[in-house]
C-alpha atoms as a PDB file:
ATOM      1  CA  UNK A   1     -26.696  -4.080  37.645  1.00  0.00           C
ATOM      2  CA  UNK A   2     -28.651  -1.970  35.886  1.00  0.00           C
ATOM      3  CA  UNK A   3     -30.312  -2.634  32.346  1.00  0.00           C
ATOM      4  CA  UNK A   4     -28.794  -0.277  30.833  1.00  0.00           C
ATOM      5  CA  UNK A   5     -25.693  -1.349  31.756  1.00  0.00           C
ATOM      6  CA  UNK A   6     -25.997  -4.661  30.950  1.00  0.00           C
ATOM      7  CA  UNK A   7     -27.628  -3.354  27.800  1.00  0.00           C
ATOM      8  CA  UNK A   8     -23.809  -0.936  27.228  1.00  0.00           C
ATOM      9  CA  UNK A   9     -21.926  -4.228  28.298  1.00  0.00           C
ATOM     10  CA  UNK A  10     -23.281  -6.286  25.192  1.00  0.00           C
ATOM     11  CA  UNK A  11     -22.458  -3.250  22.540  1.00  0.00           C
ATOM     12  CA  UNK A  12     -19.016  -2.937  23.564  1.00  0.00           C
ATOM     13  CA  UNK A  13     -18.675  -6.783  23.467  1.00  0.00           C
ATOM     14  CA  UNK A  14     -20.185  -7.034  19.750  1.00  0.00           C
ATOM     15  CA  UNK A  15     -18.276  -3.630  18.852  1.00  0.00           C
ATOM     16  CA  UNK A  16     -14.902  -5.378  20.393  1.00  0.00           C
ATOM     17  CA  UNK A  17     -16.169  -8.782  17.964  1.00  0.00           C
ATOM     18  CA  UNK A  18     -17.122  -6.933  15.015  1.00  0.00           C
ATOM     19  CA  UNK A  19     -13.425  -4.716  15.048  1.00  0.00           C
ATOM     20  CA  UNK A  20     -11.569  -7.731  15.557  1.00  0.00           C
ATOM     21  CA  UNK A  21     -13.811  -9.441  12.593  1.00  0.00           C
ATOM     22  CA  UNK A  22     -13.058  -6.354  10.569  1.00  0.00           C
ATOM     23  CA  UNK A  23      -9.502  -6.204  11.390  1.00  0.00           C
ATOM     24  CA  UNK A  24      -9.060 -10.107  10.282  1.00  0.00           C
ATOM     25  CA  UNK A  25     -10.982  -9.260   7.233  1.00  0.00           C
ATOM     26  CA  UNK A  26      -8.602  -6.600   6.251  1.00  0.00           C
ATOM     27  CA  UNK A  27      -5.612  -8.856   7.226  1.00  0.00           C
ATOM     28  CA  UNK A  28      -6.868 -11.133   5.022  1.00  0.00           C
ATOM     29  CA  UNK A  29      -7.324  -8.580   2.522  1.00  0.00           C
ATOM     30  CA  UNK A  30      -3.775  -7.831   2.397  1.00  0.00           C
ATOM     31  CA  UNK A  31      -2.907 -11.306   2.592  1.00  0.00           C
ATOM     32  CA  UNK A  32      -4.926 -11.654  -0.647  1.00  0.00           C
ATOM     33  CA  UNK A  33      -3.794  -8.864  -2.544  1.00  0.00           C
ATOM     34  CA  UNK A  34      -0.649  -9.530  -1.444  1.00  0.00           C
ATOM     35  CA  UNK A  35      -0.568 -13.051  -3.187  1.00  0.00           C
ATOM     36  CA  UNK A  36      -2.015 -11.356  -5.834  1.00  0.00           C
ATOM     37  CA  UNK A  37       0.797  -9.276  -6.236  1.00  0.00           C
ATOM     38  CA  UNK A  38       3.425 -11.983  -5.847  1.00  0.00           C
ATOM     39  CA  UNK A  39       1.065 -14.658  -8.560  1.00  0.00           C
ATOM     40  CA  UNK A  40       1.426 -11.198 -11.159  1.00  0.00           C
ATOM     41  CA  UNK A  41       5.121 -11.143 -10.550  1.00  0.00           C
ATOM     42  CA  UNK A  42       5.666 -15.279 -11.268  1.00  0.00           C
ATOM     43  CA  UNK A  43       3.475 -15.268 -13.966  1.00  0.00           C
ATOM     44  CA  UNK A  44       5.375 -12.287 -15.930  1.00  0.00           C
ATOM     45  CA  UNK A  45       8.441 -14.306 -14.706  1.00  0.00           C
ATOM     46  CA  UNK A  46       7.248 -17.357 -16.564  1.00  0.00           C
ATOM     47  CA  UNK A  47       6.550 -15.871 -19.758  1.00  0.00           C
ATOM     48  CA  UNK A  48       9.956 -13.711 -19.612  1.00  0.00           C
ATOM     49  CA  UNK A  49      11.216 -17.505 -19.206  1.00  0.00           C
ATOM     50  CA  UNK A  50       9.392 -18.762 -21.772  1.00  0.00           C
ATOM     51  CA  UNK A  51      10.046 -16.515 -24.279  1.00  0.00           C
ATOM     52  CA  UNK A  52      13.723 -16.880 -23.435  1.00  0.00           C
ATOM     53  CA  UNK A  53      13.964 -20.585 -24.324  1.00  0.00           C
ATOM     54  CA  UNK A  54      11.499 -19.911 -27.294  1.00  0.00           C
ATOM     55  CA  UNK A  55      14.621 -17.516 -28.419  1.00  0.00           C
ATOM     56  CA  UNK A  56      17.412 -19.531 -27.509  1.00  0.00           C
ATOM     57  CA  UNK A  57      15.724 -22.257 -29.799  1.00  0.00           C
ATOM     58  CA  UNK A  58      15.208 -19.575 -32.400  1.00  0.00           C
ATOM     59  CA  UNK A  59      19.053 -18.460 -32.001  1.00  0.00           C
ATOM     60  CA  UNK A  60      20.621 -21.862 -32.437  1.00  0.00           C
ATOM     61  CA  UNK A  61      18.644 -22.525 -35.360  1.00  0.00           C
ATOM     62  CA  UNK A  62      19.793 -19.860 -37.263  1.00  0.00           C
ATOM     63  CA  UNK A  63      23.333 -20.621 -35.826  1.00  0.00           C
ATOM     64  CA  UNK A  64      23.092 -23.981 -37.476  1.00  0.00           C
ATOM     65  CA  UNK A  65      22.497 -21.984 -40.860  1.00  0.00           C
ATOM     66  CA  UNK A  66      25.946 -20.678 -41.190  1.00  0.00           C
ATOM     67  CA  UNK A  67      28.558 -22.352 -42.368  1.00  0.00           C
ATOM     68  CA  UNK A  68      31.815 -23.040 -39.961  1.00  0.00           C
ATOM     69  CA  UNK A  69      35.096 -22.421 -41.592  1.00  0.00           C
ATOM     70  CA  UNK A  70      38.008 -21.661 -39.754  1.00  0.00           C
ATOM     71  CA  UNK A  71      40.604 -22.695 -37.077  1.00  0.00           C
ATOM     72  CA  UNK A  72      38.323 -23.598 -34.405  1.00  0.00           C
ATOM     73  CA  UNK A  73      35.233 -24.745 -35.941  1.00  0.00           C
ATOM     74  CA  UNK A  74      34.026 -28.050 -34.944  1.00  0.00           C
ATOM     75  CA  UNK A  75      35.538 -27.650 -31.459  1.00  0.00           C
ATOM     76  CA  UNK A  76      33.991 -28.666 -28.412  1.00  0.00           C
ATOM     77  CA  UNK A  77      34.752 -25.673 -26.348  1.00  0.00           C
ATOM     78  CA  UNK A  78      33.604 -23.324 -29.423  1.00  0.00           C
ATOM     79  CA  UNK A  79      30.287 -25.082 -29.673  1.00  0.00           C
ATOM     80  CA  UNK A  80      29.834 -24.952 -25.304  1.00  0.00           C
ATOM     81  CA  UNK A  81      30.757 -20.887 -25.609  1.00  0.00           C
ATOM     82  CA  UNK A  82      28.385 -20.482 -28.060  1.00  0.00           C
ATOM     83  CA  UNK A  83      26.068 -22.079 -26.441  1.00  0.00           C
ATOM     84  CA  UNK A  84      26.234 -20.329 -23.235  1.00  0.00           C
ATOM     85  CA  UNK A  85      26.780 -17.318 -25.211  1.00  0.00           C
ATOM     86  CA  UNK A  86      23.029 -17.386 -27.325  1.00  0.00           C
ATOM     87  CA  UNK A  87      21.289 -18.756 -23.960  1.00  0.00           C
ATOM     88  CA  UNK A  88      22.465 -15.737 -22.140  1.00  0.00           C
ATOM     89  CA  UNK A  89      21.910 -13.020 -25.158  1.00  0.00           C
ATOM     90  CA  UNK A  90      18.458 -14.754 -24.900  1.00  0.00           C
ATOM     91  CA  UNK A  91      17.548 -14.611 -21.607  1.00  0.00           C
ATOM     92  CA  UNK A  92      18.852 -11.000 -21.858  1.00  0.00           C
ATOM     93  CA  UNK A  93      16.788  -9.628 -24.353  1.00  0.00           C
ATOM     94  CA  UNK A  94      13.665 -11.480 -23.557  1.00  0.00           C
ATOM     95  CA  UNK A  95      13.747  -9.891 -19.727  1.00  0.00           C
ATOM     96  CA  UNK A  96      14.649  -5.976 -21.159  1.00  0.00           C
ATOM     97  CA  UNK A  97      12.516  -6.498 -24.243  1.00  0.00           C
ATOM     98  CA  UNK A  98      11.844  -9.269 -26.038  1.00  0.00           C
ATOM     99  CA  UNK A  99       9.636 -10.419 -29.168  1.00  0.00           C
ATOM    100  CA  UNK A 100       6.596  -9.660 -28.178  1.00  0.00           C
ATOM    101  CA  UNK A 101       5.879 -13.413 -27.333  1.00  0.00           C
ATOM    102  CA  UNK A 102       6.277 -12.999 -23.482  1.00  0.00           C
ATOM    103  CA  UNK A 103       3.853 -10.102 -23.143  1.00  0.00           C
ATOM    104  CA  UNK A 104       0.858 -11.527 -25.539  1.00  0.00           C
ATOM    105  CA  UNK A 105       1.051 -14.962 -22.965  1.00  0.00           C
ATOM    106  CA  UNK A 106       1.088 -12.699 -20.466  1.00  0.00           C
ATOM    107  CA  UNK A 107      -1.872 -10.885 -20.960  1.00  0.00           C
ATOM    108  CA  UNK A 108      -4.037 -14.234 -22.058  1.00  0.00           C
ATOM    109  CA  UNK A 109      -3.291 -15.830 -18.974  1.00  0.00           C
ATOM    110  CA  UNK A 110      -3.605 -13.149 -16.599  1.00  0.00           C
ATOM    111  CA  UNK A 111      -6.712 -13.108 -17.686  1.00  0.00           C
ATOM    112  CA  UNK A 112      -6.919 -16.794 -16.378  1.00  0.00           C
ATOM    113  CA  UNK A 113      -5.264 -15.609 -13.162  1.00  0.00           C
ATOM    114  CA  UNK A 114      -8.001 -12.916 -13.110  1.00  0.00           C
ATOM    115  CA  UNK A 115     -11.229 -14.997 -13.219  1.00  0.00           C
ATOM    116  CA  UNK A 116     -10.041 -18.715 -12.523  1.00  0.00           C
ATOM    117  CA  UNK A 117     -13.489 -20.088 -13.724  1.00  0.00           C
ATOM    118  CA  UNK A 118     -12.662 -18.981 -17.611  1.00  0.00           C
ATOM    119  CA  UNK A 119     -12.038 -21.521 -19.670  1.00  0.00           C
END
């Protein structure tokens, strides 16, 4: 063999290494950015959550405010419906709109997410 041969031999071998490095890198990459994507999507899940129990709270309170006359107050099954009934209007309107709560947690802890070493 020749030297320049051998010489061609070694480039394609550390052009073959350095592709498959770069392809890895970009897996990872996606991988990253990827998990990324999916940590965004929990974390505006969590403070949808959030701000759903904050309202149910805020929704039986002000139940408890008005009085209960009538043929069915103080009924077991009235008080489960109702129940049921505000936890669901809650989750409801804190995933299409909300109070506002959700979205300013969101955006103080995604900045968190964003640069882990912020205290």
């Amino acid at each position: 063999m020749d030297v320049r041969q051998i010489d061609n031999t070694r480039f394609l071998e550390q052009s073959n290494r350095k592709d498959q490095l770069n392809s890895s890198n970009i897996k990872s990459a996606k991988k990253q950015d990827n998990k990324a994507q999916i940590d965004d999507a929990r974390l505006k899940k969590a403070c949808s959550d959030f701000e759903g129990v904050l309202l149910n709270f805020m929704f039986q309170s002000m139940r408890k405010t008005v009085p209960g006359k009538g043929i069915f107050s103080g009924s077991h099954q009235k008080d489960m419906y109702e129940s049921m009934f505000y936890q669901e209007i809650s989750t409801q309107f804190a995933r299409d709109r909300g109070i506002g709560i959700g979205d300013a947690l969101y955006r103080q802890l995604k900045g968190k997410l964003d640069d882990p070493q912020e205290k």
